[in-house]
PDB file of N, CA and C in Angstrom:
ATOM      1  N   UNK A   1       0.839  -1.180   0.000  1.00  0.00           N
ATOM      2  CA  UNK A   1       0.000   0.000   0.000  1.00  0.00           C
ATOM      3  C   UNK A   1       0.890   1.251   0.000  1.00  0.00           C
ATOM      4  N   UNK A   2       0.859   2.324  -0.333  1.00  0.00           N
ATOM      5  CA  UNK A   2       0.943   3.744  -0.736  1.00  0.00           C
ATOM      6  C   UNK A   2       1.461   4.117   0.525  1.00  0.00           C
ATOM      7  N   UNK A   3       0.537   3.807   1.798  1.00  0.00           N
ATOM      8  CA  UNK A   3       1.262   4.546   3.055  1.00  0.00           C
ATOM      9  C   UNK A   3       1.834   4.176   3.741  1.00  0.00           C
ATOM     10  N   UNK A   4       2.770   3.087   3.332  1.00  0.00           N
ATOM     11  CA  UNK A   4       3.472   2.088   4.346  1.00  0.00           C
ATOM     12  C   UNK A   4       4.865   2.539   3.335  1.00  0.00           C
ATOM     13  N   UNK A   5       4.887   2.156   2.299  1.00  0.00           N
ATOM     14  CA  UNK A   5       5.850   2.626   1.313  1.00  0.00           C
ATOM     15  C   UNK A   5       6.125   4.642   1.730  1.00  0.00           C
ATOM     16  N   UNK A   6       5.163   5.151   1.417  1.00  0.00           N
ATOM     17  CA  UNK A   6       5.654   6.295   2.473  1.00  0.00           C
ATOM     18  C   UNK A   6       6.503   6.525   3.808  1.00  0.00           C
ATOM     19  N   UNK A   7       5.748   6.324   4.449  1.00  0.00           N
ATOM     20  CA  UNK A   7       6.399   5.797   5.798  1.00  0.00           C
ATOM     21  C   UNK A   7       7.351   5.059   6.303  1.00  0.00           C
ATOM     22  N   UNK A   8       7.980   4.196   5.262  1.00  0.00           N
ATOM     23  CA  UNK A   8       9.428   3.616   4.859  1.00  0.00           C
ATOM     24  C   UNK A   8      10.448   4.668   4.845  1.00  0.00           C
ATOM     25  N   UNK A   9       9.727   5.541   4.161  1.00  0.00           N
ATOM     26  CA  UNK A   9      10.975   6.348   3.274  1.00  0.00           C
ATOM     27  C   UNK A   9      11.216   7.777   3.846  1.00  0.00           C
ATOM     28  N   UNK A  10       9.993   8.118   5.058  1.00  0.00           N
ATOM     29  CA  UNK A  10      10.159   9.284   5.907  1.00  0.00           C
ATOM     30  C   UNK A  10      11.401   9.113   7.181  1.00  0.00           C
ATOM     31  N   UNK A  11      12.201  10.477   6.635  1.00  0.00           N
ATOM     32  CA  UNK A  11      13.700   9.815   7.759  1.00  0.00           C
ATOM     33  C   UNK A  11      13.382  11.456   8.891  1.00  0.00           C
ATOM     34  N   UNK A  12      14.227  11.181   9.881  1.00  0.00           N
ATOM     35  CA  UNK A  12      13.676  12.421  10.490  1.00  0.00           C
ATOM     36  C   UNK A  12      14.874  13.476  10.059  1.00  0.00           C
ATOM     37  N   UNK A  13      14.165  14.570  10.349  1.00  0.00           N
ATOM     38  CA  UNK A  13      14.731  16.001   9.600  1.00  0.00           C
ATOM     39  C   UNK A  13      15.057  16.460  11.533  1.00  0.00           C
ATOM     40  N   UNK A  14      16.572  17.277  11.776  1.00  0.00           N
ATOM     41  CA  UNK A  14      16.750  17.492  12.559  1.00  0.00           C
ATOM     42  C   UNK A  14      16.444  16.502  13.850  1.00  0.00           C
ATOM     43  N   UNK A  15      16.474  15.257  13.558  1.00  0.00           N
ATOM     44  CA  UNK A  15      16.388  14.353  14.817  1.00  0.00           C
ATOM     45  C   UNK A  15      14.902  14.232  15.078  1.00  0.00           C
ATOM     46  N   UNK A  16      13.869  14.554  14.591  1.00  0.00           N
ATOM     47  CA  UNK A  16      12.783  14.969  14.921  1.00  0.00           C
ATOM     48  C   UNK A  16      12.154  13.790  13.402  1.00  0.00           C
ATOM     49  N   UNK A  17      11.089  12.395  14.246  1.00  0.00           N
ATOM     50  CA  UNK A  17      10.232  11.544  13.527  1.00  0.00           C
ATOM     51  C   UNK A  17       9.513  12.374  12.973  1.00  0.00           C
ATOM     52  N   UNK A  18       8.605  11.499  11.965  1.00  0.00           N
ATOM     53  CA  UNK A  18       7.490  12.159  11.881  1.00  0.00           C
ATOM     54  C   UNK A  18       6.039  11.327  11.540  1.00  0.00           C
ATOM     55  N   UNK A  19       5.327  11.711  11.776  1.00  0.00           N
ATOM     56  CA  UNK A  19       4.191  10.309  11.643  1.00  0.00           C
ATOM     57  C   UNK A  19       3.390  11.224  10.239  1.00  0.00           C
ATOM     58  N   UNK A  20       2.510   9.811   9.922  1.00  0.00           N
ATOM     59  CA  UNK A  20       1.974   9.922   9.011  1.00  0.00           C
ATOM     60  C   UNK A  20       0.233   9.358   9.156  1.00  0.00           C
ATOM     61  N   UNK A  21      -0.618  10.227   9.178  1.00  0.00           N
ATOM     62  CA  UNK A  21      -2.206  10.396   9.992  1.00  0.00           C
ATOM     63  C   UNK A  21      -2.896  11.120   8.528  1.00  0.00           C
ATOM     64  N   UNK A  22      -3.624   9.633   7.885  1.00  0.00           N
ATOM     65  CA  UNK A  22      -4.655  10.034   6.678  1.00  0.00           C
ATOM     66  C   UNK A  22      -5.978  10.591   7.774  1.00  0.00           C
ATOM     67  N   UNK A  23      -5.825  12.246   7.693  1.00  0.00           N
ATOM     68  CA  UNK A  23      -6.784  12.955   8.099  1.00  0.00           C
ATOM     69  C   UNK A  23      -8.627  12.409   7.742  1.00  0.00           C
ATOM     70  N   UNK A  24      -8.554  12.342   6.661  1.00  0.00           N
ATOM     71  CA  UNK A  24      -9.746  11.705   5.729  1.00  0.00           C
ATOM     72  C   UNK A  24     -10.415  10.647   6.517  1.00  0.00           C
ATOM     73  N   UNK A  25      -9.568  10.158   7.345  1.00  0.00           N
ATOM     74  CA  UNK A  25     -10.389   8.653   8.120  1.00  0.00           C
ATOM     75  C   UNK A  25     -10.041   8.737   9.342  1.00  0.00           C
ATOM     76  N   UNK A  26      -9.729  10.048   9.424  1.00  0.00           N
ATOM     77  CA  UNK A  26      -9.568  10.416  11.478  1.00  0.00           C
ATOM     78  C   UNK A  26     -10.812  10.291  12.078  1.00  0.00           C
ATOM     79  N   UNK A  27     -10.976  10.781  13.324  1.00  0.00           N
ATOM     80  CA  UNK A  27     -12.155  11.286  13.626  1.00  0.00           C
ATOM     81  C   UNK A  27     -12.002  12.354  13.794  1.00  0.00           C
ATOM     82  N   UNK A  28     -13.394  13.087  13.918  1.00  0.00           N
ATOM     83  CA  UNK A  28     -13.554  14.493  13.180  1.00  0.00           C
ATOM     84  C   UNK A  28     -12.952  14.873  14.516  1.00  0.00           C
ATOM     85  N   UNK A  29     -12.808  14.720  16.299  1.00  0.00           N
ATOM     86  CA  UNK A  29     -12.159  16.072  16.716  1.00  0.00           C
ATOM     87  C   UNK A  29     -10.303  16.152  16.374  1.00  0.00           C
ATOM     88  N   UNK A  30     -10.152  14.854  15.686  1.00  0.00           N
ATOM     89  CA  UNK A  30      -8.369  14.785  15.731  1.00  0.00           C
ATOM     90  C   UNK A  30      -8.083  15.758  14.175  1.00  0.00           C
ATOM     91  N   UNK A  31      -9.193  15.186  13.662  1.00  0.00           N
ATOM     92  CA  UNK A  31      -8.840  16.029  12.126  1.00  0.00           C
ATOM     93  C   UNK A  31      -8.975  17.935  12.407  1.00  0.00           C
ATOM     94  N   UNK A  32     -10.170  17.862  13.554  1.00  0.00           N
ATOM     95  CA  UNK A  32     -10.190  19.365  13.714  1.00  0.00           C
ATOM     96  C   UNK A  32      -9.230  19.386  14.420  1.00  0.00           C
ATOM     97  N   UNK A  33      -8.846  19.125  15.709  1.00  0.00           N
ATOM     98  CA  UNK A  33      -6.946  19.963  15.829  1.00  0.00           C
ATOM     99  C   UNK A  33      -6.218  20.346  15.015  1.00  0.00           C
ATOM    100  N   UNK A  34      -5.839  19.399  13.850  1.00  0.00           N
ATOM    101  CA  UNK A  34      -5.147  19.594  12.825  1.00  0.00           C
ATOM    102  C   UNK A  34      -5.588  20.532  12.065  1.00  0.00           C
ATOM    103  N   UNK A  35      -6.732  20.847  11.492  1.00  0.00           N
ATOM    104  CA  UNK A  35      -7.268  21.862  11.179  1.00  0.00           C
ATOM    105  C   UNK A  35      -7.041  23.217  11.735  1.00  0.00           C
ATOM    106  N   UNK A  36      -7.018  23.093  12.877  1.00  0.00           N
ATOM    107  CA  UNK A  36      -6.867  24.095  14.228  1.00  0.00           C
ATOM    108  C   UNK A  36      -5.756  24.912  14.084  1.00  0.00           C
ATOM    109  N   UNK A  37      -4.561  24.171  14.329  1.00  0.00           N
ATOM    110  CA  UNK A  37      -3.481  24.457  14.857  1.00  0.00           C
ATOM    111  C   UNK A  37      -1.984  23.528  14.261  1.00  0.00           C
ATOM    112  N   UNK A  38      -2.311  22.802  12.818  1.00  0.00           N
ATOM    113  CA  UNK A  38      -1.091  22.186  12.508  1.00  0.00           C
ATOM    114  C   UNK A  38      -0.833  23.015  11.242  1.00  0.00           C
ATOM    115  N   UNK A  39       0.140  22.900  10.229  1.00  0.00           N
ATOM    116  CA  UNK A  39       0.997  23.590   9.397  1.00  0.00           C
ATOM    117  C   UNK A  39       0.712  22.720   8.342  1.00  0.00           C
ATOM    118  N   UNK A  40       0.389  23.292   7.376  1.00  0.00           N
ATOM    119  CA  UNK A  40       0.270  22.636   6.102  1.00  0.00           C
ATOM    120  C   UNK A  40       1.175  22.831   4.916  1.00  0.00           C
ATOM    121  N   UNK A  41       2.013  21.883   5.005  1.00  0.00           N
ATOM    122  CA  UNK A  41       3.763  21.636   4.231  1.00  0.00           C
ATOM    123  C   UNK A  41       3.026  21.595   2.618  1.00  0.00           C
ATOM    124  N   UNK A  42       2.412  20.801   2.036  1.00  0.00           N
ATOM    125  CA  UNK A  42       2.542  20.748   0.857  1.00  0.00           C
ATOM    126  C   UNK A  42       0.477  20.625   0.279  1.00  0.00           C
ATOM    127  N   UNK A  43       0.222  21.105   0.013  1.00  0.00           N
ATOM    128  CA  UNK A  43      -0.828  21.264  -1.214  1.00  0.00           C
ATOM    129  C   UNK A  43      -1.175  21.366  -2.741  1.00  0.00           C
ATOM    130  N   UNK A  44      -1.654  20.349  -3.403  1.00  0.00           N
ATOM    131  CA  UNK A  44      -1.686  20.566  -4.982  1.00  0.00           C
ATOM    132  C   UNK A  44      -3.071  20.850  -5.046  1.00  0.00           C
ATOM    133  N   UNK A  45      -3.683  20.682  -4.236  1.00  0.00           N
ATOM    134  CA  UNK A  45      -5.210  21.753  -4.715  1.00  0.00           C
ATOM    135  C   UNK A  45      -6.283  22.053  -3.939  1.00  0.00           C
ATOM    136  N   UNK A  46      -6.393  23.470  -3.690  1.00  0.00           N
ATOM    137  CA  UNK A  46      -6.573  23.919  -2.383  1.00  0.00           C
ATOM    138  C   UNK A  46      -7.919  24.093  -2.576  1.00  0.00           C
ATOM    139  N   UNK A  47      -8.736  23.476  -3.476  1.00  0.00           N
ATOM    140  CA  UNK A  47     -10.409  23.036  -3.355  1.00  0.00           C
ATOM    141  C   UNK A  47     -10.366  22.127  -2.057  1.00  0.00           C
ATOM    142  N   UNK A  48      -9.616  21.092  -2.555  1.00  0.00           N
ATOM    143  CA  UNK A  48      -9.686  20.347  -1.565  1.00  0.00           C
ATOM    144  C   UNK A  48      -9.419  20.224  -0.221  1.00  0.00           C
ATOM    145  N   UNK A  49      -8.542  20.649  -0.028  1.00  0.00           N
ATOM    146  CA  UNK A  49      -8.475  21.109   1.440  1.00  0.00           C
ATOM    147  C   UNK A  49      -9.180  22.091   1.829  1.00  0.00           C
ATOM    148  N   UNK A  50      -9.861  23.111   1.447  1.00  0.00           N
ATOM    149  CA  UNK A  50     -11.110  23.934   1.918  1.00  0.00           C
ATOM    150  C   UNK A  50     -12.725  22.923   1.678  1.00  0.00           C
ATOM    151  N   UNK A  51     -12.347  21.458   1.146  1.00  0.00           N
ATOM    152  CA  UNK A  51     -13.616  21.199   1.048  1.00  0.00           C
ATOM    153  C   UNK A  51     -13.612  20.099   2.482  1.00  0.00           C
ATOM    154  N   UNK A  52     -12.277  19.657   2.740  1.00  0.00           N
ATOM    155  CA  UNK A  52     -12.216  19.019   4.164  1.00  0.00           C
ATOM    156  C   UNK A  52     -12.520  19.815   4.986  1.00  0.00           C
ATOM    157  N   UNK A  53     -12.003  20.781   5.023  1.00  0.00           N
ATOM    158  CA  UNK A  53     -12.445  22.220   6.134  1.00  0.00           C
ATOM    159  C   UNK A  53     -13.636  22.143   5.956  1.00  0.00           C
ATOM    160  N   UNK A  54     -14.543  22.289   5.186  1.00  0.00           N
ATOM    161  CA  UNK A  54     -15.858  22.773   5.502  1.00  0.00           C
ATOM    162  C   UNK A  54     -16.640  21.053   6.109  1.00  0.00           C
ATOM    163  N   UNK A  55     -16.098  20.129   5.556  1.00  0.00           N
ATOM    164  CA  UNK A  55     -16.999  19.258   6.069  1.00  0.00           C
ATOM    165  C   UNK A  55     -16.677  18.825   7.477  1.00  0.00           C
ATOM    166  N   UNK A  56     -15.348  18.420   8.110  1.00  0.00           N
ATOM    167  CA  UNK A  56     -15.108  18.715   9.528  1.00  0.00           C
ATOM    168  C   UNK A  56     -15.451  19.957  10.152  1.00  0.00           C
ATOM    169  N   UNK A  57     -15.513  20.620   9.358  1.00  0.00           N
ATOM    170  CA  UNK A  57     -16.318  21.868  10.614  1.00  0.00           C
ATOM    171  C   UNK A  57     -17.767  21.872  10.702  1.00  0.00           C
ATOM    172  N   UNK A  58     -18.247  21.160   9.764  1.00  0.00           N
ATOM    173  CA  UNK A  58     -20.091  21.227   9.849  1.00  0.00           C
ATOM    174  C   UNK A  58     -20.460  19.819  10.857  1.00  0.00           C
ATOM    175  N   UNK A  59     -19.637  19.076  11.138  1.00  0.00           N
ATOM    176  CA  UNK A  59     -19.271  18.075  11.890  1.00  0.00           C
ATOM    177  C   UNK A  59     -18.669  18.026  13.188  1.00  0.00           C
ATOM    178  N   UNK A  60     -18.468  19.022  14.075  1.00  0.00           N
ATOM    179  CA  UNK A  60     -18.239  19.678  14.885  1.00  0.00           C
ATOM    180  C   UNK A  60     -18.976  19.929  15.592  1.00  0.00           C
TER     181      UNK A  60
END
């Protein structure tokens, strides 16, 4: 699978792991933290991530 092969290949940057959490199948209050208060490194299309935003927040 796609996220295990990912997660193989993530090394840590400055000593510092890093995990890997498909938001999409969180539950909605872990996805809203992240929403909240985490940093968003890379985006190819920002429909989509404003369309997760709106549906974890109507879910709230």
């Amino acid at each position: 699978m796609i996220i295990e092969k990912i997660i193989r290949n993530l090394f840590p940057v400055n000593k510092h792991q890093f995990d890997l959490v498909i938001l999409k199948s969180s539950e909605v209050t872990f996805s809203f933290r992240v929403i909240r208060s985490g940093i968003l490194i890379y985006n190819r299309d920002i429909a989509v991530v404003t369309d997760f935003i709106e549906k974890v927040s109507q879910k709230i």
